[in-house]
PDB file of N, CA and C in Angstrom:
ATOM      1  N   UNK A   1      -4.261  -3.693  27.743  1.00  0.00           N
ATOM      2  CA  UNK A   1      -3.946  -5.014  28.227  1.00  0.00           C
ATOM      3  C   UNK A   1      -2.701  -5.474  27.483  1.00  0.00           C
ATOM      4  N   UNK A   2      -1.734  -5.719  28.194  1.00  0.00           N
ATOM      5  CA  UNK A   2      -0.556  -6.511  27.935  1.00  0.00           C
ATOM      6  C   UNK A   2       0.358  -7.818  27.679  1.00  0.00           C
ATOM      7  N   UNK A   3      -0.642  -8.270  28.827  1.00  0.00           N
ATOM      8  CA  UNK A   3      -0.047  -9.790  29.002  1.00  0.00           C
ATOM      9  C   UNK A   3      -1.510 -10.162  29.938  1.00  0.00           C
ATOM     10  N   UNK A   4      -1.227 -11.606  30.227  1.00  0.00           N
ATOM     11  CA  UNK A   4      -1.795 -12.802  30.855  1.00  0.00           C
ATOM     12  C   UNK A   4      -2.330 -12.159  32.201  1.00  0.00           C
ATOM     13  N   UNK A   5      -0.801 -11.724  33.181  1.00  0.00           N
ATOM     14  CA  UNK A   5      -1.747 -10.956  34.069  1.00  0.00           C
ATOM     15  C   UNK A   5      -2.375  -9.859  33.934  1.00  0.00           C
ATOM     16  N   UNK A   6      -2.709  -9.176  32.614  1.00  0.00           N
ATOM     17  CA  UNK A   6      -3.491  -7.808  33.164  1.00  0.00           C
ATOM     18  C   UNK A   6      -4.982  -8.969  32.144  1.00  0.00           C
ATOM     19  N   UNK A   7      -5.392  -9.784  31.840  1.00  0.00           N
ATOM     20  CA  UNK A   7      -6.208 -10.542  31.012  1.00  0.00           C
ATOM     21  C   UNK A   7      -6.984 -10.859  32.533  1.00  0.00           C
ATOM     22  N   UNK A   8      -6.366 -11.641  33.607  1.00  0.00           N
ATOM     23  CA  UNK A   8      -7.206 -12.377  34.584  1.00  0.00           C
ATOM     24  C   UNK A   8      -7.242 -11.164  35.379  1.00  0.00           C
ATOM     25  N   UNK A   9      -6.015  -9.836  35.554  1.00  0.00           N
ATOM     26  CA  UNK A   9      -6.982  -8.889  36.753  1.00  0.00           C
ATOM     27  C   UNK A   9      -8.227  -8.498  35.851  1.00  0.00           C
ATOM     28  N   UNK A  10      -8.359  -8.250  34.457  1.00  0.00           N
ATOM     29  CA  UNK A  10      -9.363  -7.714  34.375  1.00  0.00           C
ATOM     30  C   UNK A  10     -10.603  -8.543  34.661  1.00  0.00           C
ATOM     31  N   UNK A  11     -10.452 -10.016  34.151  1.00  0.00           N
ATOM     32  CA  UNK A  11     -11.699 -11.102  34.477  1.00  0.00           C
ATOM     33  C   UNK A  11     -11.983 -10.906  35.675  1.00  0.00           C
ATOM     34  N   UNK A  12     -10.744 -10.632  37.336  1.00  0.00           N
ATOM     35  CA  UNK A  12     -10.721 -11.168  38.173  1.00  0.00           C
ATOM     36  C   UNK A  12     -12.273  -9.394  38.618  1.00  0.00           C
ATOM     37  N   UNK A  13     -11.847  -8.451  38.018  1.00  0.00           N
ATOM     38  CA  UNK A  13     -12.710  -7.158  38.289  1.00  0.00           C
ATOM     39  C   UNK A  13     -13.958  -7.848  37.718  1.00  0.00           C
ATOM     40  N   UNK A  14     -14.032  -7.806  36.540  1.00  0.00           N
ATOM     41  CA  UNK A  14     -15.655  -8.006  35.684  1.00  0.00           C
ATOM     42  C   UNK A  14     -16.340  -9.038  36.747  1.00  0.00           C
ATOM     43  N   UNK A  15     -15.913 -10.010  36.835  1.00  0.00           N
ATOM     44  CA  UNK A  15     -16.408 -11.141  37.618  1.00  0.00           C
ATOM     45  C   UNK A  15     -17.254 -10.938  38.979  1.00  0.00           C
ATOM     46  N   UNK A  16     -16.231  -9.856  39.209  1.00  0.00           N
ATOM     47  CA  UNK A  16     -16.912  -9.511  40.903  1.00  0.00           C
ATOM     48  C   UNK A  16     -17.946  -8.154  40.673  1.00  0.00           C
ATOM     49  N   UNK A  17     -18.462  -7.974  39.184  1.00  0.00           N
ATOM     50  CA  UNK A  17     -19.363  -7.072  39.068  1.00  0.00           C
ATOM     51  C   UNK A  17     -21.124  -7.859  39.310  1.00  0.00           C
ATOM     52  N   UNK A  18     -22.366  -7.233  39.894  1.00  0.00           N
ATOM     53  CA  UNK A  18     -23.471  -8.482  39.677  1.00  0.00           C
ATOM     54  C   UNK A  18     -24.005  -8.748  38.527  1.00  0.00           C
ATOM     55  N   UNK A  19     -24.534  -9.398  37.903  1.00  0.00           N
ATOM     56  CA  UNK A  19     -24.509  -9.418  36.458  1.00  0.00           C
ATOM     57  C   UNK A  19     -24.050 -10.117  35.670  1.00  0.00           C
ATOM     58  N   UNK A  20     -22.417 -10.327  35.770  1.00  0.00           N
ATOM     59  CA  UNK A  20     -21.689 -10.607  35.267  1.00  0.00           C
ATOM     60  C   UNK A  20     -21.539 -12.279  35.314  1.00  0.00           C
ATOM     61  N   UNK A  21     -21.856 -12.954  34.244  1.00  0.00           N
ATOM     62  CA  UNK A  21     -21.622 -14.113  34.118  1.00  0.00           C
ATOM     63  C   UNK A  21     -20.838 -14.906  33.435  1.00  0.00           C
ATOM     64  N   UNK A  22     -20.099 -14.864  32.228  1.00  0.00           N
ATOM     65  CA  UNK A  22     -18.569 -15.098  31.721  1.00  0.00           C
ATOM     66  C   UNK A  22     -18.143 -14.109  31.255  1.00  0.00           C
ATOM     67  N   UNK A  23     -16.746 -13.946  31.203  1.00  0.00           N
ATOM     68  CA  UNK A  23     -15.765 -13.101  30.782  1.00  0.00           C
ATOM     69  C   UNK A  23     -14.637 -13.872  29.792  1.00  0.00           C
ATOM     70  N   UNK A  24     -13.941 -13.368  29.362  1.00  0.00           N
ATOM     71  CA  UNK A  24     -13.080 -13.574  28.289  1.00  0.00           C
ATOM     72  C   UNK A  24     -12.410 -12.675  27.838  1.00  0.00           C
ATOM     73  N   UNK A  25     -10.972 -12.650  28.199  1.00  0.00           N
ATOM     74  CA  UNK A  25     -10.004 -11.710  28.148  1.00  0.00           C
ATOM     75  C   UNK A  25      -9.108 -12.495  27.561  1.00  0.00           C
ATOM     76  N   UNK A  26      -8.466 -11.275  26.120  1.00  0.00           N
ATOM     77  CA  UNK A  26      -7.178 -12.151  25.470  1.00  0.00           C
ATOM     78  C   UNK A  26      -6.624 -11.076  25.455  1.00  0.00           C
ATOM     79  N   UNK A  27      -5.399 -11.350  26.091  1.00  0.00           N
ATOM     80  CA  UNK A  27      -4.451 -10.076  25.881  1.00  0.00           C
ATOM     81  C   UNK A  27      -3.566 -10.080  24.225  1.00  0.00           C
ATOM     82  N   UNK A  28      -2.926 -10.763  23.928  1.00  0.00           N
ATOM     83  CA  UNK A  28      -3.008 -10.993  22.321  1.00  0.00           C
ATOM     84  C   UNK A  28      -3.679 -10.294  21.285  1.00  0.00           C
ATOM     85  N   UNK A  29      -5.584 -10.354  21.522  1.00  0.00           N
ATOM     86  CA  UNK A  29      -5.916  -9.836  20.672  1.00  0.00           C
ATOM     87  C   UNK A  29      -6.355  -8.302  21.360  1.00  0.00           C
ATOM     88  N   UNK A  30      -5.935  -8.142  22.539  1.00  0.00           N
ATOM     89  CA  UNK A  30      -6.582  -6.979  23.221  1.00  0.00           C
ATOM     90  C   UNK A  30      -8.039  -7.067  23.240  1.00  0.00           C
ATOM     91  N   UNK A  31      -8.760  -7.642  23.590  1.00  0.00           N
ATOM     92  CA  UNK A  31     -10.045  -7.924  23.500  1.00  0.00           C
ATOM     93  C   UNK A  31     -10.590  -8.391  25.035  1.00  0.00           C
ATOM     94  N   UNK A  32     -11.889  -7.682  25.201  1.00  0.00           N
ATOM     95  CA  UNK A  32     -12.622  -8.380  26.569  1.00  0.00           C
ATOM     96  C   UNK A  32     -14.254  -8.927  25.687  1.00  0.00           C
ATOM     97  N   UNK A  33     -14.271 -10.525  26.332  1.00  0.00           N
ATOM     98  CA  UNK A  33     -16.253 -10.458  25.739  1.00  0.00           C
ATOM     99  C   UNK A  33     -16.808 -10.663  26.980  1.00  0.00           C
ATOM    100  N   UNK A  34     -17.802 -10.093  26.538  1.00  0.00           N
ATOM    101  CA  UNK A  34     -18.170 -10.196  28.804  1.00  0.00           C
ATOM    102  C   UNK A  34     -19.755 -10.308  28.060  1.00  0.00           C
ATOM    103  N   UNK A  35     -20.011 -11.671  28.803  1.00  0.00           N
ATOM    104  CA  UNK A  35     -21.701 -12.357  28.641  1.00  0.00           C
ATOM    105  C   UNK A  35     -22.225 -11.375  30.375  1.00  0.00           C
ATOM    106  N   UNK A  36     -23.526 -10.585  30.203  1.00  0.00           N
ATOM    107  CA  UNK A  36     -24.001  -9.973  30.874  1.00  0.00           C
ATOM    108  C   UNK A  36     -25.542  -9.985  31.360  1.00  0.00           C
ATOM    109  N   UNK A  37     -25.631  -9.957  32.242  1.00  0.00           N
ATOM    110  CA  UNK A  37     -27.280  -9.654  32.179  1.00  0.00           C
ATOM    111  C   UNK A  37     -27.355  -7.910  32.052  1.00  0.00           C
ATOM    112  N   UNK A  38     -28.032  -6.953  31.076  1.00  0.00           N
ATOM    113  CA  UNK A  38     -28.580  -5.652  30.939  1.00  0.00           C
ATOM    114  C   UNK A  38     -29.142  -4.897  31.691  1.00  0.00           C
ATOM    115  N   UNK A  39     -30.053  -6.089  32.637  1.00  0.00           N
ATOM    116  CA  UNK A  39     -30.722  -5.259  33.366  1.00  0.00           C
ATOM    117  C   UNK A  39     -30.039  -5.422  34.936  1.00  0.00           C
ATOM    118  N   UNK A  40     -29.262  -5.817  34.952  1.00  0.00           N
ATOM    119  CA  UNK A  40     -28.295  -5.978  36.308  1.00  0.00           C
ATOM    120  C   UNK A  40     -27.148  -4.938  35.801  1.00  0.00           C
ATOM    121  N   UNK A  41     -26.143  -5.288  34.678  1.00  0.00           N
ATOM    122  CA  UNK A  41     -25.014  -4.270  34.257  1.00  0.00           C
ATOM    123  C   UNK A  41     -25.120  -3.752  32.888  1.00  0.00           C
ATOM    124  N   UNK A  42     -24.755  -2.411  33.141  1.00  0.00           N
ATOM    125  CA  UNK A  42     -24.662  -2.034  31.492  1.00  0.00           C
ATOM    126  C   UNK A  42     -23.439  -2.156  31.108  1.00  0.00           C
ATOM    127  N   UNK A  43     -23.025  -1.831  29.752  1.00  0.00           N
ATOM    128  CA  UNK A  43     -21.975  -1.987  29.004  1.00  0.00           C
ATOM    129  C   UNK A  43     -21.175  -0.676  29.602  1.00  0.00           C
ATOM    130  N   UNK A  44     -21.637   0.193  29.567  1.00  0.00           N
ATOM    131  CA  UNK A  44     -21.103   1.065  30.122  1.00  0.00           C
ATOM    132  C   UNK A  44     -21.138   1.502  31.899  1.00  0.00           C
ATOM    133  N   UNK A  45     -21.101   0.449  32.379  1.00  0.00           N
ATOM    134  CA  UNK A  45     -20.769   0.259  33.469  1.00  0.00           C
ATOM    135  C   UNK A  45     -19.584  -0.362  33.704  1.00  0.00           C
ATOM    136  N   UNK A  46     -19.642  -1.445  32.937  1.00  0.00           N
ATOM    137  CA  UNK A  46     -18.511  -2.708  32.711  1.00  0.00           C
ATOM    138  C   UNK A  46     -17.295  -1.441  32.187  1.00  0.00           C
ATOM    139  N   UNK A  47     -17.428  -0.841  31.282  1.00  0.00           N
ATOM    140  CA  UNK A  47     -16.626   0.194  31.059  1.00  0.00           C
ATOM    141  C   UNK A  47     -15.831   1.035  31.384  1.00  0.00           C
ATOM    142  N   UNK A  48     -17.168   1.324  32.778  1.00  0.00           N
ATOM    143  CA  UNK A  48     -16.286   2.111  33.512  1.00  0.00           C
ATOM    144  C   UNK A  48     -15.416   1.393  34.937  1.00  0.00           C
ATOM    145  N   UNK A  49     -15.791   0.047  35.154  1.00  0.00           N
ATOM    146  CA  UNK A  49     -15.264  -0.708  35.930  1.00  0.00           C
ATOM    147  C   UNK A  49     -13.687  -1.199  35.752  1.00  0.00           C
ATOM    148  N   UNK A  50     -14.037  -1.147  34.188  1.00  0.00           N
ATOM    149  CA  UNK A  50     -12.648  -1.650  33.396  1.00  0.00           C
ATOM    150  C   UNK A  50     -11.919  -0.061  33.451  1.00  0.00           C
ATOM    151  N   UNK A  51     -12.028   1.026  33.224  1.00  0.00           N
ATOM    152  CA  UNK A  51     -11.324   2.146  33.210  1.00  0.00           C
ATOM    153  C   UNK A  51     -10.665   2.586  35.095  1.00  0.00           C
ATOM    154  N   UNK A  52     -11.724   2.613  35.885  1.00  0.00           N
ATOM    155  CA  UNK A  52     -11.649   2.504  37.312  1.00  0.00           C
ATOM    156  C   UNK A  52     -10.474   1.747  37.814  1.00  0.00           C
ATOM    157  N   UNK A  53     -10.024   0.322  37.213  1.00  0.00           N
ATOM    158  CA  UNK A  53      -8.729  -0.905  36.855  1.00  0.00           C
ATOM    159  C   UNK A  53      -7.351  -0.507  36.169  1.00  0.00           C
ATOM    160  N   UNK A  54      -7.599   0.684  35.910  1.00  0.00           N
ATOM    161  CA  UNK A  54      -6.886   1.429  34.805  1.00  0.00           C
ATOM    162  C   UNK A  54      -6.619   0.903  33.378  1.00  0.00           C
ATOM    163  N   UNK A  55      -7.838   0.154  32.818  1.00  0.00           N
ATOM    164  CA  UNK A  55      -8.087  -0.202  31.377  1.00  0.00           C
ATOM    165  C   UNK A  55      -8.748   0.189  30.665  1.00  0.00           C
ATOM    166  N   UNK A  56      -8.692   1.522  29.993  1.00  0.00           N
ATOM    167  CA  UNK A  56     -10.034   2.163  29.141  1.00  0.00           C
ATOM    168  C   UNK A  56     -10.537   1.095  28.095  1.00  0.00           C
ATOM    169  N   UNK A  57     -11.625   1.275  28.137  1.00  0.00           N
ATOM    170  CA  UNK A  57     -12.413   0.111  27.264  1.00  0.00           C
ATOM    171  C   UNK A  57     -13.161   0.818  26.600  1.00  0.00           C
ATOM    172  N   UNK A  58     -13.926   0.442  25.029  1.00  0.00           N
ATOM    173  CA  UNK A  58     -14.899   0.934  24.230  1.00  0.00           C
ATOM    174  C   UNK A  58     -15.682  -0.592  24.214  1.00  0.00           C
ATOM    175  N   UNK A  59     -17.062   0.219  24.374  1.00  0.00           N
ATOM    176  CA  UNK A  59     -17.728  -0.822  24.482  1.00  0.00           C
ATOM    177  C   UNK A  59     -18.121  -1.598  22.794  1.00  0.00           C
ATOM    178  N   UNK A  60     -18.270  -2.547  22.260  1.00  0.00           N
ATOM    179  CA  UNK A  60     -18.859  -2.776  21.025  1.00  0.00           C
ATOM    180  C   UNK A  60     -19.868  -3.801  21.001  1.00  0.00           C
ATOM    181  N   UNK A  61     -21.227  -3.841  20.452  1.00  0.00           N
ATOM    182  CA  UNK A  61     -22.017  -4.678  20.195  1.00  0.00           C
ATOM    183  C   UNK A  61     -21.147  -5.705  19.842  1.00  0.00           C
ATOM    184  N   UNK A  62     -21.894  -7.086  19.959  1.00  0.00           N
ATOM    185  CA  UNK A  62     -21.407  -8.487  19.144  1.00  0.00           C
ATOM    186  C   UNK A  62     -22.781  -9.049  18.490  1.00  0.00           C
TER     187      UNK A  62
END
């Protein structure tokens, strides 16, 4: 992630995943926090949704 627009395409992807209920993308700190339901999406789904976007992501506990 680079800038502002690759921050909201990625929100604009996560968002339209089911599950998915806030997102938070800072391109600055290179960072995504994505509030989820588990049993709708996994982390490594979101993962691969974000890689699919062409953004490889590692997932990390918070």
């Amino acid at each position: 992630m680079h800038c502002g627009s690759c921050a909201r395409r990625i929100t604009k992807v996560l968002d339209a995943l089911e599950g998915v209920g806030e997102v938070s993308a800072s391109a600055p700190d290179k960072t995504v926090r994505v509030r989820h339901d588990p049993a709708l999406v996994s982390a490594a789904q979101l993962a691969g949704a974000l890689a699919a976007a062409g953004y490889p992501a590692t997932p990390r506990p918070t």
